[in-house]
C-alpha atoms as a PDB file:
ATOM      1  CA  UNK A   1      89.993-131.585  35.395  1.00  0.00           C
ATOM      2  CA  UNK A   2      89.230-128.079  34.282  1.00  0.00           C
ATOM      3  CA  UNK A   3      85.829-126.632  34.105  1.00  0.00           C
ATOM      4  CA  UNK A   4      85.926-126.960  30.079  1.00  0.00           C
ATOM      5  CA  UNK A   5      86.719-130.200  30.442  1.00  0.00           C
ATOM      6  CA  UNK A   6      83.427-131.068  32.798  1.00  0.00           C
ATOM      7  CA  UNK A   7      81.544-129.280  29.767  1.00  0.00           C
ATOM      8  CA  UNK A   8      82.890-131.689  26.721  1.00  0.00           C
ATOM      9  CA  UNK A   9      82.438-134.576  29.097  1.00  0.00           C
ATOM     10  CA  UNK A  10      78.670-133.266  29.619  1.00  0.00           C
ATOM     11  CA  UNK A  11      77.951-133.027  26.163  1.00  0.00           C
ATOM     12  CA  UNK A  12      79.487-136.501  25.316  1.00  0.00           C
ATOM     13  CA  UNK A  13      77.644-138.167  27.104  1.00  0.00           C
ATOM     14  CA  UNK A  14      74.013-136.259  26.939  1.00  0.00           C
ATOM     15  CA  UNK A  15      74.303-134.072  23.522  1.00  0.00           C
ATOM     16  CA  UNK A  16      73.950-130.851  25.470  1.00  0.00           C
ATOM     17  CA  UNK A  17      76.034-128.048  24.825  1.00  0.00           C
ATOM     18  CA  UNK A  18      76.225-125.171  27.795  1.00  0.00           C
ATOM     19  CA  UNK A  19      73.225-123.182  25.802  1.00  0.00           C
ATOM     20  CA  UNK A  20      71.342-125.976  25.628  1.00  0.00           C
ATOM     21  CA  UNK A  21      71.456-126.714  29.809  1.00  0.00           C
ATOM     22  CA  UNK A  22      70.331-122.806  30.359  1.00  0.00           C
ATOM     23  CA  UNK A  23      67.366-123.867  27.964  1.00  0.00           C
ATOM     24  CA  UNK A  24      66.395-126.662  30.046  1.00  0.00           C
ATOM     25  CA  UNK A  25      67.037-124.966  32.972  1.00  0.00           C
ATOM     26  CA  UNK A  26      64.723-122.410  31.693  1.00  0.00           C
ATOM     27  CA  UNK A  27      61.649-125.117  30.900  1.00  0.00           C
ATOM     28  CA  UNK A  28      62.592-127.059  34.376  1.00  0.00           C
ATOM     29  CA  UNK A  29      61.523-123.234  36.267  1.00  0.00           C
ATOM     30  CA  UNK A  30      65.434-123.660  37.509  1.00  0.00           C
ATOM     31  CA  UNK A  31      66.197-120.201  36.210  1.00  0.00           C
ATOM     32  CA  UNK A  32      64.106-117.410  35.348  1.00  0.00           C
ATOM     33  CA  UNK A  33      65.758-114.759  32.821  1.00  0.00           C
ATOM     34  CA  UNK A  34      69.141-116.956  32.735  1.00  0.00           C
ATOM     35  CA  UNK A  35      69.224-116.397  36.271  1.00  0.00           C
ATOM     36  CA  UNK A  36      68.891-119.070  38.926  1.00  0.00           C
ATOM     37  CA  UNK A  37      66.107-118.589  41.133  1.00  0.00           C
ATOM     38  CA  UNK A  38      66.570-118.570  44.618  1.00  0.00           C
ATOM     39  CA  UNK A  39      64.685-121.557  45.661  1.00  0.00           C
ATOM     40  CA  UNK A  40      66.629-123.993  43.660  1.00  0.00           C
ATOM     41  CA  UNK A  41      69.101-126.209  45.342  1.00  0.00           C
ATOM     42  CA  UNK A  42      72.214-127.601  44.017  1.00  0.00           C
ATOM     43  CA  UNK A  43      70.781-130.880  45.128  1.00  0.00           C
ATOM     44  CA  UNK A  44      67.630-130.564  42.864  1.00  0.00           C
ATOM     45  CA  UNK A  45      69.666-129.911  39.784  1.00  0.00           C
ATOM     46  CA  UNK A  46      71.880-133.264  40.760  1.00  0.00           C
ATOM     47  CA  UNK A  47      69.781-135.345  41.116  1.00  0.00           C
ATOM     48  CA  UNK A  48      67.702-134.461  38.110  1.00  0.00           C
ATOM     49  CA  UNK A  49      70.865-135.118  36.231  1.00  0.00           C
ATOM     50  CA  UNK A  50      71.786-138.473  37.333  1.00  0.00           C
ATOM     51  CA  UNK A  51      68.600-139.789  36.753  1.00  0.00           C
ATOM     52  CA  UNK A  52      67.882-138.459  33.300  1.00  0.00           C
ATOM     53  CA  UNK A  53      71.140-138.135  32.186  1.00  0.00           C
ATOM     54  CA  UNK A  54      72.879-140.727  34.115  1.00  0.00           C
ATOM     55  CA  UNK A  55      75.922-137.813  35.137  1.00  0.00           C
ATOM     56  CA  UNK A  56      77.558-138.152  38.649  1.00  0.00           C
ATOM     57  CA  UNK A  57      77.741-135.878  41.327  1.00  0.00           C
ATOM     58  CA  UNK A  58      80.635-133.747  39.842  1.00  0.00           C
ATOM     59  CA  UNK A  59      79.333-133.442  36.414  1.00  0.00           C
ATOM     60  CA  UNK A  60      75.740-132.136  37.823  1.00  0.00           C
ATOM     61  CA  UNK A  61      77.754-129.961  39.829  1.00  0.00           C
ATOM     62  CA  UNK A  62      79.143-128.081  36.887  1.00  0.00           C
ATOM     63  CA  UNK A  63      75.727-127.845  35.498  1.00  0.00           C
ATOM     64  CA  UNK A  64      74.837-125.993  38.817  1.00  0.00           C
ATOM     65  CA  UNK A  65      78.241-123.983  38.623  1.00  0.00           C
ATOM     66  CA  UNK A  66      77.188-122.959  35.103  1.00  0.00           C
ATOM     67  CA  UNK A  67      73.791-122.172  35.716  1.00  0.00           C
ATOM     68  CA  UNK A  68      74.811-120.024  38.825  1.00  0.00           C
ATOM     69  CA  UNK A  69      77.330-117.990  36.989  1.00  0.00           C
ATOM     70  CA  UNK A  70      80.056-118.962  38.931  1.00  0.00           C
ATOM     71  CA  UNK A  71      81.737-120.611  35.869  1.00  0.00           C
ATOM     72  CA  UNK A  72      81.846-120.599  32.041  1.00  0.00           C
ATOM     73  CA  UNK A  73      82.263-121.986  28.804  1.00  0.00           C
ATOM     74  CA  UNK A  74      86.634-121.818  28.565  1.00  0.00           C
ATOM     75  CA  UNK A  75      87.156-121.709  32.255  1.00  0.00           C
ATOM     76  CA  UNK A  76      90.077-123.670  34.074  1.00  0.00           C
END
């Protein structure tokens, strides 16, 4: 599954395109200037996601990935 493809399924099933995640990242103190801050986890950012937005492991994953910078919007 390509990283694009992660993003669709994401905003299927929540109704959250990739600028709307750095927005909530923003309000959840994730990220600070679009950048994550250094003391949140990967695991913070799952688990937030699977039980507000129901998404598995993978899927919150590629919210992290995003919000890292070590993926975009069009990427394999």
């Amino acid at each position: 599954m390509s990283f694009q493809a992660y993003l669709d399924t994401i905003h299927k099933k929540t109704g959250l395109t990739p600028a709307d995640l750095r927005g909530l990242a923003e309000e959840q103190g994730w990220t600070e200037g679009g950048v994550l801050t250094p003391s949140t986890k990967s695991g913070t950012i799952v688990a937030w996601f699977k039980e507000h937005h129901d998404l598995g492991h993978g899927h919150s994953m590629a919210v992290f990935a995003l919000l890292k910078g070590a993926k975009k919007e069009g990427d394999a």
